[in-house]
PDB file of N, CA and C in Angstrom:
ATOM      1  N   UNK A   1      -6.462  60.916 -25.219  1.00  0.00           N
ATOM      2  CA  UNK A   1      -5.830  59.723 -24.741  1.00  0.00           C
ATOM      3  C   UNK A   1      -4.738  59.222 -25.679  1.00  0.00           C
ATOM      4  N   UNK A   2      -4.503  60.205 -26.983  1.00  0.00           N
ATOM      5  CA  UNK A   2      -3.846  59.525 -27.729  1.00  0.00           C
ATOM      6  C   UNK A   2      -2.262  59.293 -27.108  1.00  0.00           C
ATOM      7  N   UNK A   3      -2.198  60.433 -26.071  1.00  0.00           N
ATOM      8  CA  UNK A   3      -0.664  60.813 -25.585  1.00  0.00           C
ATOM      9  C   UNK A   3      -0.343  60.029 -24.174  1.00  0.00           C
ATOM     10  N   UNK A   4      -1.350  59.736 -23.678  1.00  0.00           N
ATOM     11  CA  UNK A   4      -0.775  58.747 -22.736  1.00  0.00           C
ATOM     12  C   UNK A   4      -0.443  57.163 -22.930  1.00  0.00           C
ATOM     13  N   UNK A   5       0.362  56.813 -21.853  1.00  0.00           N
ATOM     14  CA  UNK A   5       1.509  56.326 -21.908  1.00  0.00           C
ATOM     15  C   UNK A   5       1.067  55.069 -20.853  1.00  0.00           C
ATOM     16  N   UNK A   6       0.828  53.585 -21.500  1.00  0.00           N
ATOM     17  CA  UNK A   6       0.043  52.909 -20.445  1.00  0.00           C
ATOM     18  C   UNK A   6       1.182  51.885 -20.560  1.00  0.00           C
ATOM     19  N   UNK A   7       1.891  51.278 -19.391  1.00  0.00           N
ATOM     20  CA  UNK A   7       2.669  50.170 -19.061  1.00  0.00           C
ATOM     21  C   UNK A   7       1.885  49.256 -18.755  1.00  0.00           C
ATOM     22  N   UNK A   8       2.268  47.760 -18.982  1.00  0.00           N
ATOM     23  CA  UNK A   8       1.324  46.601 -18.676  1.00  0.00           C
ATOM     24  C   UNK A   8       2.366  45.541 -17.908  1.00  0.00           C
ATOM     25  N   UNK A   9       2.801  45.208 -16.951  1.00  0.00           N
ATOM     26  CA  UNK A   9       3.683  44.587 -16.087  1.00  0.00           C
ATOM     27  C   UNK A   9       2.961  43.338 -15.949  1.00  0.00           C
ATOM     28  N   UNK A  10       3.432  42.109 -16.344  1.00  0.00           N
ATOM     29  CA  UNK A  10       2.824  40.596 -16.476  1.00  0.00           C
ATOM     30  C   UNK A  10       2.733  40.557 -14.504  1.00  0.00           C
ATOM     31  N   UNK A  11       1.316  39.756 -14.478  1.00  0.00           N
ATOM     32  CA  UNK A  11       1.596  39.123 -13.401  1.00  0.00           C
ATOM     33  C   UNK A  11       2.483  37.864 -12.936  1.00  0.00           C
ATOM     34  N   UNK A  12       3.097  38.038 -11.523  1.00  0.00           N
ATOM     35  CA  UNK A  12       4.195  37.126 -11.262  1.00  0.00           C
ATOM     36  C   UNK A  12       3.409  35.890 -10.706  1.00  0.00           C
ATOM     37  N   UNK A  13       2.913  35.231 -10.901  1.00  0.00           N
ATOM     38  CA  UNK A  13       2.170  33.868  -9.178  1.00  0.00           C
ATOM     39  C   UNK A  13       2.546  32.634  -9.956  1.00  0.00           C
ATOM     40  N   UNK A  14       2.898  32.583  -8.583  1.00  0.00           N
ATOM     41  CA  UNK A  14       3.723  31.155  -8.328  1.00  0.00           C
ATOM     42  C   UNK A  14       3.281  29.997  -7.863  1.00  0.00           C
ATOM     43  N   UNK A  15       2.693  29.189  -8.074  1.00  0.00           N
ATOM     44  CA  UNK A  15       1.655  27.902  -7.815  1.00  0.00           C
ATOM     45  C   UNK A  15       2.814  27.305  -6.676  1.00  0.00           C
ATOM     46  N   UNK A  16       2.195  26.843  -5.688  1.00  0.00           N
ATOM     47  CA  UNK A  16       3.142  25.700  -5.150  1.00  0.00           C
ATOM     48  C   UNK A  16       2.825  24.342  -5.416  1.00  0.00           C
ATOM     49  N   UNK A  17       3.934  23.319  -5.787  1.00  0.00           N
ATOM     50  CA  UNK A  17       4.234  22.285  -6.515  1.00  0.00           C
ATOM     51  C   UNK A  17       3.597  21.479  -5.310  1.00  0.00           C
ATOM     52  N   UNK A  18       2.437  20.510  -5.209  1.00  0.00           N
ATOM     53  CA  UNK A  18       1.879  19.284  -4.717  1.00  0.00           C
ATOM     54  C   UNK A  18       2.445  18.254  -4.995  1.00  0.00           C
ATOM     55  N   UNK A  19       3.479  17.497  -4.495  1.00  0.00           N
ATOM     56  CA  UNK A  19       3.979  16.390  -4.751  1.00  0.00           C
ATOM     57  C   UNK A  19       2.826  15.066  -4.232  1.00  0.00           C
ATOM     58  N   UNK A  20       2.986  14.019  -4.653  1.00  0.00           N
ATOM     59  CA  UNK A  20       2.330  12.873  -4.900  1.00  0.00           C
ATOM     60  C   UNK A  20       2.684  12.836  -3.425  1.00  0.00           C
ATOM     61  N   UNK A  21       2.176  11.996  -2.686  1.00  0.00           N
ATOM     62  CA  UNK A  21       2.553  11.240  -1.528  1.00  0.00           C
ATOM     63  C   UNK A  21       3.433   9.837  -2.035  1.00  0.00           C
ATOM     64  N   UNK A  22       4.521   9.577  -1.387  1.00  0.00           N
ATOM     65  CA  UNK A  22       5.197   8.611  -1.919  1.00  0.00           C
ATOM     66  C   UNK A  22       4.416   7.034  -1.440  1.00  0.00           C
ATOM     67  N   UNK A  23       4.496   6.133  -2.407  1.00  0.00           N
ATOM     68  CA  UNK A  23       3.457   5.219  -2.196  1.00  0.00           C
ATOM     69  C   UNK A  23       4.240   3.897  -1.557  1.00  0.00           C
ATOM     70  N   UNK A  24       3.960   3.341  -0.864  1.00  0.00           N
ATOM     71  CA  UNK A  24       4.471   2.068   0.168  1.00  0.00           C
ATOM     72  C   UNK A  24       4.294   0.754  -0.419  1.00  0.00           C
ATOM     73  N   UNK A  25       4.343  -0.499  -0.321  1.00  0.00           N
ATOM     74  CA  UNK A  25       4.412  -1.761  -0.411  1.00  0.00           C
ATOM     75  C   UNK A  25       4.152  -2.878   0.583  1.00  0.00           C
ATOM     76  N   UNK A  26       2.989  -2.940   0.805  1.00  0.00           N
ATOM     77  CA  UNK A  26       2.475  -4.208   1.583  1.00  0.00           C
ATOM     78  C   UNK A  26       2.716  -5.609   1.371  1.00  0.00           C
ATOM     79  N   UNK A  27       3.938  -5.969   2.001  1.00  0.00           N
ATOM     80  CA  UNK A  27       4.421  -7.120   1.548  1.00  0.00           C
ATOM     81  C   UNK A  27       4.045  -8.435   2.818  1.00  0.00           C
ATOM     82  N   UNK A  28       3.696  -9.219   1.772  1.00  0.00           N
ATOM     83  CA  UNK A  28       3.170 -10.805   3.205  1.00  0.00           C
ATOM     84  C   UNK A  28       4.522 -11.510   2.813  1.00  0.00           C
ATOM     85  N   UNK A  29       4.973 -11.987   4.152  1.00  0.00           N
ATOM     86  CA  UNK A  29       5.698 -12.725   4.314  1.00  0.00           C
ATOM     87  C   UNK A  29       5.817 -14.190   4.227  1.00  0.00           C
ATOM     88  N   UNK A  30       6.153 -14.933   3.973  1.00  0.00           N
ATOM     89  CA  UNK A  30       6.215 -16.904   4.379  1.00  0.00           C
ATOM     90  C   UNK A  30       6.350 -17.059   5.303  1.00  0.00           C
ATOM     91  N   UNK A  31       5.610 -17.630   5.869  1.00  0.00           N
ATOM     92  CA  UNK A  31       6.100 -18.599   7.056  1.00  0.00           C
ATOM     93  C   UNK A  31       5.681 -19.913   6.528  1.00  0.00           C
ATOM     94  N   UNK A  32       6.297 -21.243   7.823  1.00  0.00           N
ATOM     95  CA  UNK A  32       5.661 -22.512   7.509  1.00  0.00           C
ATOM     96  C   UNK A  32       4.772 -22.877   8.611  1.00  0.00           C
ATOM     97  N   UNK A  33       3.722 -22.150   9.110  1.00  0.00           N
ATOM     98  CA  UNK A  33       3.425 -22.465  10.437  1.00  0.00           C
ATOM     99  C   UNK A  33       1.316 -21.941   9.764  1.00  0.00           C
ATOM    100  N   UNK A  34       1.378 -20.961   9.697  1.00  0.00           N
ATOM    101  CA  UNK A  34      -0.054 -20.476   9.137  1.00  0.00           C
ATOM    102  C   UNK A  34      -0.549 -20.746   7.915  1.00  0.00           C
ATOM    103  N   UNK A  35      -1.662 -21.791   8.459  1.00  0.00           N
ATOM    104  CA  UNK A  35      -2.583 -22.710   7.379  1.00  0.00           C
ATOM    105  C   UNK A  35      -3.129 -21.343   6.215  1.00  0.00           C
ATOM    106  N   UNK A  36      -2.845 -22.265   5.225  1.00  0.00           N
ATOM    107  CA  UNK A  36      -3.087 -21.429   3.456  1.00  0.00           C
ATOM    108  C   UNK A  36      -4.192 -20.830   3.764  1.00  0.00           C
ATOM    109  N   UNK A  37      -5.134 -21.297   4.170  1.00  0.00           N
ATOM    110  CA  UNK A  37      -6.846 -20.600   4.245  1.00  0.00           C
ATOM    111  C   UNK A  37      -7.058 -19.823   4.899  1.00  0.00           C
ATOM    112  N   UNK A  38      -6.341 -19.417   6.189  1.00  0.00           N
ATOM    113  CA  UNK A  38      -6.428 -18.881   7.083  1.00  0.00           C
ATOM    114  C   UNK A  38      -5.699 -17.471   6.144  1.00  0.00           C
ATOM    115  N   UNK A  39      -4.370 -17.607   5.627  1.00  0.00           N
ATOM    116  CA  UNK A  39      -4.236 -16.573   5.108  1.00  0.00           C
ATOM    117  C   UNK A  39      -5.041 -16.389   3.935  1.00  0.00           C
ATOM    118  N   UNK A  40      -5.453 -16.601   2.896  1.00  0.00           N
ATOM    119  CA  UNK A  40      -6.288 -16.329   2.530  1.00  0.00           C
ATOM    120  C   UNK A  40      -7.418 -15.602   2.840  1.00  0.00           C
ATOM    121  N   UNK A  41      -8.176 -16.144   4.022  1.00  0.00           N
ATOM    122  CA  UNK A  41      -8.993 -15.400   4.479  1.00  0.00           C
ATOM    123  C   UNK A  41      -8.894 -14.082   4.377  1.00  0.00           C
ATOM    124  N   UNK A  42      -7.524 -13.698   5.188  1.00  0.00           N
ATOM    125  CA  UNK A  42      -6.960 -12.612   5.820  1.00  0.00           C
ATOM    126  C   UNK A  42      -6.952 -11.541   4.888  1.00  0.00           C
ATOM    127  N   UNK A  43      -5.967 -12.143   3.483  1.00  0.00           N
ATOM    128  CA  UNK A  43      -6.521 -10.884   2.401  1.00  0.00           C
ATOM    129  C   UNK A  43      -7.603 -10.973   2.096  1.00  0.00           C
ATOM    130  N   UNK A  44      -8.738 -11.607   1.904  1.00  0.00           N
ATOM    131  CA  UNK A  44     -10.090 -11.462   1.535  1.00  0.00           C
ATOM    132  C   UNK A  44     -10.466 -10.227   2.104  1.00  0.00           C
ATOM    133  N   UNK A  45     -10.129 -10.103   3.802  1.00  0.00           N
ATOM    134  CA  UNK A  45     -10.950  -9.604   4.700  1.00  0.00           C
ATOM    135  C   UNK A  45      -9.853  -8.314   4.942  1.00  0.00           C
ATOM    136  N   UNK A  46      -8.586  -8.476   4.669  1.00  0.00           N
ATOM    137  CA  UNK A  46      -7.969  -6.826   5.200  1.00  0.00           C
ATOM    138  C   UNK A  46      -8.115  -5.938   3.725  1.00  0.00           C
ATOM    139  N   UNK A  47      -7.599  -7.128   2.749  1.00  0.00           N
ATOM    140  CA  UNK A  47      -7.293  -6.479   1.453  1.00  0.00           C
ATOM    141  C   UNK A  47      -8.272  -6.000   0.163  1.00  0.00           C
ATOM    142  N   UNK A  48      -9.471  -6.749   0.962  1.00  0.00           N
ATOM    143  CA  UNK A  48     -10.780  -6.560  -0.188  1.00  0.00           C
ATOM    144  C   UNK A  48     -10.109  -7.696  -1.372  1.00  0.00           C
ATOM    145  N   UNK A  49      -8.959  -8.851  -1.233  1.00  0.00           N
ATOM    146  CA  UNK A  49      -9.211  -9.639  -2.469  1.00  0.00           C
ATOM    147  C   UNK A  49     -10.412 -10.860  -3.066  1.00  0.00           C
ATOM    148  N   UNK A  50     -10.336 -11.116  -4.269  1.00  0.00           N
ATOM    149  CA  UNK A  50     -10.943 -12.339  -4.009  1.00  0.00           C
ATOM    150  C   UNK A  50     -10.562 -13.494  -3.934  1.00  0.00           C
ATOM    151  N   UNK A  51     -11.088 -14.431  -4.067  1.00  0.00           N
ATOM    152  CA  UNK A  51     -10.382 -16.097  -3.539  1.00  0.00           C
ATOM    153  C   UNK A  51      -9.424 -16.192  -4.301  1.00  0.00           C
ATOM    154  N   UNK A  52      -9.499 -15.843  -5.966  1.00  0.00           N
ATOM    155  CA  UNK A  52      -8.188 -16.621  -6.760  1.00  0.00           C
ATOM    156  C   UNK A  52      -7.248 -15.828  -6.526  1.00  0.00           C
ATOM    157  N   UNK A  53      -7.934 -14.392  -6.495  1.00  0.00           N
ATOM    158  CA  UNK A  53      -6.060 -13.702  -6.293  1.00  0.00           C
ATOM    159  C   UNK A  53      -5.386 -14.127  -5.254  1.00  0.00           C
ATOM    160  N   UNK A  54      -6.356 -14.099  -4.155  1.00  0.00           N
ATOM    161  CA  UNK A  54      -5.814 -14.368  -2.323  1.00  0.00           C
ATOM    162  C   UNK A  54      -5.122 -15.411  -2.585  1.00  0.00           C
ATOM    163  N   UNK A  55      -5.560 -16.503  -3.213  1.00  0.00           N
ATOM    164  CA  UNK A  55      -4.806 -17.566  -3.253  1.00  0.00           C
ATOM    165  C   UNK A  55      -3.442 -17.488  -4.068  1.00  0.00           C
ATOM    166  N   UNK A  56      -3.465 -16.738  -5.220  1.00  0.00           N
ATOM    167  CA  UNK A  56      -2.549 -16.440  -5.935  1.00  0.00           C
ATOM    168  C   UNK A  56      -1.359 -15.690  -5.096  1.00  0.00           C
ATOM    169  N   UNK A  57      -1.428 -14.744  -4.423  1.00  0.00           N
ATOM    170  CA  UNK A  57      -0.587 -13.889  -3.284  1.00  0.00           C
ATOM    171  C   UNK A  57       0.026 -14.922  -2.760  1.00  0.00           C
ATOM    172  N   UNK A  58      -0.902 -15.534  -1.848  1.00  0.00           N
ATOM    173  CA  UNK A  58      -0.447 -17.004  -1.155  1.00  0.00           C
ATOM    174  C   UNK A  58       0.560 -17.822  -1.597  1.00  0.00           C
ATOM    175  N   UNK A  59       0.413 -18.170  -2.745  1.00  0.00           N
ATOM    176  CA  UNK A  59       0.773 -19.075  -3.031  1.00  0.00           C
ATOM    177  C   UNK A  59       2.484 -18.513  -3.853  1.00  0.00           C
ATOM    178  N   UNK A  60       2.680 -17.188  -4.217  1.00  0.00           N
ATOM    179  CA  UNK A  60       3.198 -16.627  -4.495  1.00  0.00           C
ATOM    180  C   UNK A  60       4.479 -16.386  -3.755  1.00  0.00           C
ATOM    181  N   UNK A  61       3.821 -16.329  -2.255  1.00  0.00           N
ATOM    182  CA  UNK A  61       4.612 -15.654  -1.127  1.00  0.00           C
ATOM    183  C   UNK A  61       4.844 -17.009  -0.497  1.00  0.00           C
ATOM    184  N   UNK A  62       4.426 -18.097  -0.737  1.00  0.00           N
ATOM    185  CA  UNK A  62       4.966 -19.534  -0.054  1.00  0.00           C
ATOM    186  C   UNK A  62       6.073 -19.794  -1.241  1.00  0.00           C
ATOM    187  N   UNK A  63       6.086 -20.042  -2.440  1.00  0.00           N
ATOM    188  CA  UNK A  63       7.255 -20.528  -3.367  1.00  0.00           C
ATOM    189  C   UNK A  63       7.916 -19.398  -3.261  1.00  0.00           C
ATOM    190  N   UNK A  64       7.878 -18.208  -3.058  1.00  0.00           N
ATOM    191  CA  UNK A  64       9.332 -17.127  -3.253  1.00  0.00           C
ATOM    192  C   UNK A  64       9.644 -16.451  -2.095  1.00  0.00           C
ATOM    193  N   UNK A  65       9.055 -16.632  -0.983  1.00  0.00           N
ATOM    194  CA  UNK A  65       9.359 -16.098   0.173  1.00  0.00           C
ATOM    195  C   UNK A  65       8.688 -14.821   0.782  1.00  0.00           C
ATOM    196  N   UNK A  66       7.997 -14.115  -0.484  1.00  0.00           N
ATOM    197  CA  UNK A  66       7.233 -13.053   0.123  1.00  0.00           C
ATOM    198  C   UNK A  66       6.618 -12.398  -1.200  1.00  0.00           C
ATOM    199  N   UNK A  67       5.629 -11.857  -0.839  1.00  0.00           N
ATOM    200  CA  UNK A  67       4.407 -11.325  -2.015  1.00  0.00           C
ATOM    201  C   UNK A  67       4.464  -9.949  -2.135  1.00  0.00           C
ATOM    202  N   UNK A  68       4.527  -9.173  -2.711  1.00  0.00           N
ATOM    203  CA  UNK A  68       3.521  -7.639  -2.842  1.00  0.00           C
ATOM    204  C   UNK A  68       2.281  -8.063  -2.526  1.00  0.00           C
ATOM    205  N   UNK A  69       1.409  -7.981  -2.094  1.00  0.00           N
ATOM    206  CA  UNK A  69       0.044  -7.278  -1.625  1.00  0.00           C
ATOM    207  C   UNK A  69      -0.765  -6.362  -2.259  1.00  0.00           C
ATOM    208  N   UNK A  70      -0.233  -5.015  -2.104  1.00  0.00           N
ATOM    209  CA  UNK A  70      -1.009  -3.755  -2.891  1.00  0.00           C
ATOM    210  C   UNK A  70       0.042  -2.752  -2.450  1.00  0.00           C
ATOM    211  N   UNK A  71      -0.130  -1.447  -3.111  1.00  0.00           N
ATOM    212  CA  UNK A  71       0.710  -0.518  -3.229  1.00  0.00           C
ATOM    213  C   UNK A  71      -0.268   0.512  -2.776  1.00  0.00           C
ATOM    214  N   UNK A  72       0.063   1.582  -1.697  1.00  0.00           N
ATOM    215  CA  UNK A  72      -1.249   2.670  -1.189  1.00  0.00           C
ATOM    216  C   UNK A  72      -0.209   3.413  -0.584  1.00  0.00           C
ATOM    217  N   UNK A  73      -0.646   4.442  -0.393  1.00  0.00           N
ATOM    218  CA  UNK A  73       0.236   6.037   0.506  1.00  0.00           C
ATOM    219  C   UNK A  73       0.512   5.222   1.868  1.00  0.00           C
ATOM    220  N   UNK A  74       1.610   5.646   2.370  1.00  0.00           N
ATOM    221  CA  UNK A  74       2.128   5.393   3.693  1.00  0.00           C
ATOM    222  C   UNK A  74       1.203   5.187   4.699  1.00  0.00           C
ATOM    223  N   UNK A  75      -0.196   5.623   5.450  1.00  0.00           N
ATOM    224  CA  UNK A  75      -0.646   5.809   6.212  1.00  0.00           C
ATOM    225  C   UNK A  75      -2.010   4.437   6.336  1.00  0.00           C
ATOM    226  N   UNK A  76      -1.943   3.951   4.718  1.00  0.00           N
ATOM    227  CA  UNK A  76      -2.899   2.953   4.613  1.00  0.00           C
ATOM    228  C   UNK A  76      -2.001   1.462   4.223  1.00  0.00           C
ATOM    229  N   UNK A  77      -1.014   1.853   4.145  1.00  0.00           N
ATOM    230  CA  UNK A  77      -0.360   0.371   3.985  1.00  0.00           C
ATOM    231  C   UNK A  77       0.322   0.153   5.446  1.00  0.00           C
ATOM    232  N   UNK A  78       0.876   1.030   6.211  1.00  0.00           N
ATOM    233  CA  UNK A  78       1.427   1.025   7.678  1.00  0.00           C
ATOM    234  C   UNK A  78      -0.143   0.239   8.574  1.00  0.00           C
ATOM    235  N   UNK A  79      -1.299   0.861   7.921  1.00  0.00           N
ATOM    236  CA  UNK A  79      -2.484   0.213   8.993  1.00  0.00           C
ATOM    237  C   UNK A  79      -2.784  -1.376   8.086  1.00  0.00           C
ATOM    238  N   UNK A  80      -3.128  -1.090   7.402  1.00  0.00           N
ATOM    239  CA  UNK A  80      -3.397  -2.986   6.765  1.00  0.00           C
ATOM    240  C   UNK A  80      -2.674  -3.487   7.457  1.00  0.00           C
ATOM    241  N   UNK A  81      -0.912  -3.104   7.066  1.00  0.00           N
ATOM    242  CA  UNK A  81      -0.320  -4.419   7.338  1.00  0.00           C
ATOM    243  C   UNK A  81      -0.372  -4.956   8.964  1.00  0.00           C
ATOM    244  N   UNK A  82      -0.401  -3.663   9.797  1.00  0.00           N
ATOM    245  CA  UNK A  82      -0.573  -4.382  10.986  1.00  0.00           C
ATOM    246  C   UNK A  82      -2.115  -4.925  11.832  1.00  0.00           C
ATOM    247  N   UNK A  83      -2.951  -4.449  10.813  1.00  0.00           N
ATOM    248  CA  UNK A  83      -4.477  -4.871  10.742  1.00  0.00           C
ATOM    249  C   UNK A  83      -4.197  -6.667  10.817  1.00  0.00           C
ATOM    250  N   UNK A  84      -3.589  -6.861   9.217  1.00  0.00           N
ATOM    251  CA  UNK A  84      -3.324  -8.310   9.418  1.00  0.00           C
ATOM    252  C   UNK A  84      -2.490  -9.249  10.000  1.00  0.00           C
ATOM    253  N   UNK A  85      -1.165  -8.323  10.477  1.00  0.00           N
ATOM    254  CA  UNK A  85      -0.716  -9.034  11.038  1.00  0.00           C
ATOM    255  C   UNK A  85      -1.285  -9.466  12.669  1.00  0.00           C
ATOM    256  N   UNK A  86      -2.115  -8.486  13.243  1.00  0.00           N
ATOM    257  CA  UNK A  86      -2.762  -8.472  13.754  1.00  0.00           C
ATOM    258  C   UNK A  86      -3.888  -9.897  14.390  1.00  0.00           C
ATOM    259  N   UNK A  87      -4.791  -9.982  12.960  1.00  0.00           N
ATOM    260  CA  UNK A  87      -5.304 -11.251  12.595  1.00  0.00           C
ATOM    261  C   UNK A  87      -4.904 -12.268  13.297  1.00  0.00           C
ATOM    262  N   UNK A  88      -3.364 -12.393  12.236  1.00  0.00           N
ATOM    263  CA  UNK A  88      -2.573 -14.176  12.626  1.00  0.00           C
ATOM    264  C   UNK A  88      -2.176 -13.907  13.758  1.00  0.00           C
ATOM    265  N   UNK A  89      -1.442 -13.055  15.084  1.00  0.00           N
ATOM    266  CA  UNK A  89      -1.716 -12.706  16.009  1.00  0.00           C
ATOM    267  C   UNK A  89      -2.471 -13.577  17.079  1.00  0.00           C
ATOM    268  N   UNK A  90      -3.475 -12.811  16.890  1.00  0.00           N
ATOM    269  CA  UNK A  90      -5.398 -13.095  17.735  1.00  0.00           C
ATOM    270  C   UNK A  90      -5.223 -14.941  16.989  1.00  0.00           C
ATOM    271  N   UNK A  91      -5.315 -15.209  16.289  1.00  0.00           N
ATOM    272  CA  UNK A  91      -5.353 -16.414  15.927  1.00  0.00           C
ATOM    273  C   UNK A  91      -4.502 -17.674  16.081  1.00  0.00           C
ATOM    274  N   UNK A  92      -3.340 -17.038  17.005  1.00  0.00           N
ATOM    275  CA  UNK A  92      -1.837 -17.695  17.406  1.00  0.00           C
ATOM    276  C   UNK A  92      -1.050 -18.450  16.538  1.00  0.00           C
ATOM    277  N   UNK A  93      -0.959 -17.485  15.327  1.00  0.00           N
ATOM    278  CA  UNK A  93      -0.166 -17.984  14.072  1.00  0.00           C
ATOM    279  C   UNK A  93       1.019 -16.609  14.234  1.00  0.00           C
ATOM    280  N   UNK A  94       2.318 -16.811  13.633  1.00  0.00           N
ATOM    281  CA  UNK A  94       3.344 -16.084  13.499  1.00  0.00           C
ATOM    282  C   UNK A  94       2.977 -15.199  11.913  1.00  0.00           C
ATOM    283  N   UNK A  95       1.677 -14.927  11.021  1.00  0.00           N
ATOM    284  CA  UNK A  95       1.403 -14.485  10.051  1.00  0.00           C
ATOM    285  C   UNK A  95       1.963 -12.870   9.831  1.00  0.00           C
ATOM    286  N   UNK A  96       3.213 -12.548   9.537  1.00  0.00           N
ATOM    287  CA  UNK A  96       3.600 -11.162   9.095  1.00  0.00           C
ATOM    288  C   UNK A  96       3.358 -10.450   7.869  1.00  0.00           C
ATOM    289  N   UNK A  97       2.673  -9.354   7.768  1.00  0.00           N
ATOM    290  CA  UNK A  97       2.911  -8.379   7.160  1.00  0.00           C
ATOM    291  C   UNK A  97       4.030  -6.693   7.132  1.00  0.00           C
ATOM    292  N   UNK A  98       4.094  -6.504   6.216  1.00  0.00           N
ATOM    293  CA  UNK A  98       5.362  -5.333   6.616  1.00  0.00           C
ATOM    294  C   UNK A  98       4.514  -4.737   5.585  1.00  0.00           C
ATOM    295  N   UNK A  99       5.129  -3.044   5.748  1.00  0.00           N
ATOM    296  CA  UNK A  99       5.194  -1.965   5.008  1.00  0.00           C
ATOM    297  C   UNK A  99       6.640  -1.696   4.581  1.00  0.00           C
ATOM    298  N   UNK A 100       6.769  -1.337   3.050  1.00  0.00           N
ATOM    299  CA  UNK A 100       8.218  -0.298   2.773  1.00  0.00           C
ATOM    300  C   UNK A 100       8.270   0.267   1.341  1.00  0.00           C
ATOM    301  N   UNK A 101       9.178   1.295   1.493  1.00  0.00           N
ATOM    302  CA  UNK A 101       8.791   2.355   0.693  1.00  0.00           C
ATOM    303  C   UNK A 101       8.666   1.837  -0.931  1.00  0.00           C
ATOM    304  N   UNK A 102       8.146   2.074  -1.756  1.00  0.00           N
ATOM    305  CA  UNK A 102       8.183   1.195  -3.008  1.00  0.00           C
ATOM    306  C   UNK A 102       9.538   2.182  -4.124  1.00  0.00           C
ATOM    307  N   UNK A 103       9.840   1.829  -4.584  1.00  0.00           N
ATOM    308  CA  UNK A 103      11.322   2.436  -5.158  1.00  0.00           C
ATOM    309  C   UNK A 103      11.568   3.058  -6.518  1.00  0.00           C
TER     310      UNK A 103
END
């Protein structure tokens, strides 16, 4: 065996690259028409918050015109937001939520 002649050729593999899912922005809107508690509620109950944050969002999105919410993949911030907007809806309040892409 001393005379043979052994080549070793690296293997080539090529992983394919998994990109992140790009993540969205659940933003509550102001209005002047839907009572504080009521929204509140609403993130309690779409967003899993608790009272001080809910209120904090709230109160956030009444002095500046609109809140972040939470940040989640496209497919779970597109359903919240119309989960809750939903809510104020059924409840005959003008209460909006939106989705958009976070930047």
């Amino acid at each position: 065996m001393a005379g043979s002649s052994t080549q070793l050729k690296p293997k080539l593999a090529t992983r394919p690259r998994v990109e992140r899912p790009k993540l969205y922005k659940v933003i509550l809107l102001n209005d002047d028409y839907t009572p504080r508690d009521f929204v509140t509620m609403v993130l309690k109950a779409v967003f899993r918050t608790g009272e001080e944050a809910g209120r904090r969002i709230m109160i956030t999105a009444h002095q500046k015109g609109s809140c972040v919410v939470t940040v989640c993949p496209r497919d779970v911030a597109e359903t919240k937001a119309k989960e809750a907007t939903d809510l104020g809806k059924e409840a005959g309040f003008p209460l909006l939520f939106t989705a958009e892409p976070e930047e």
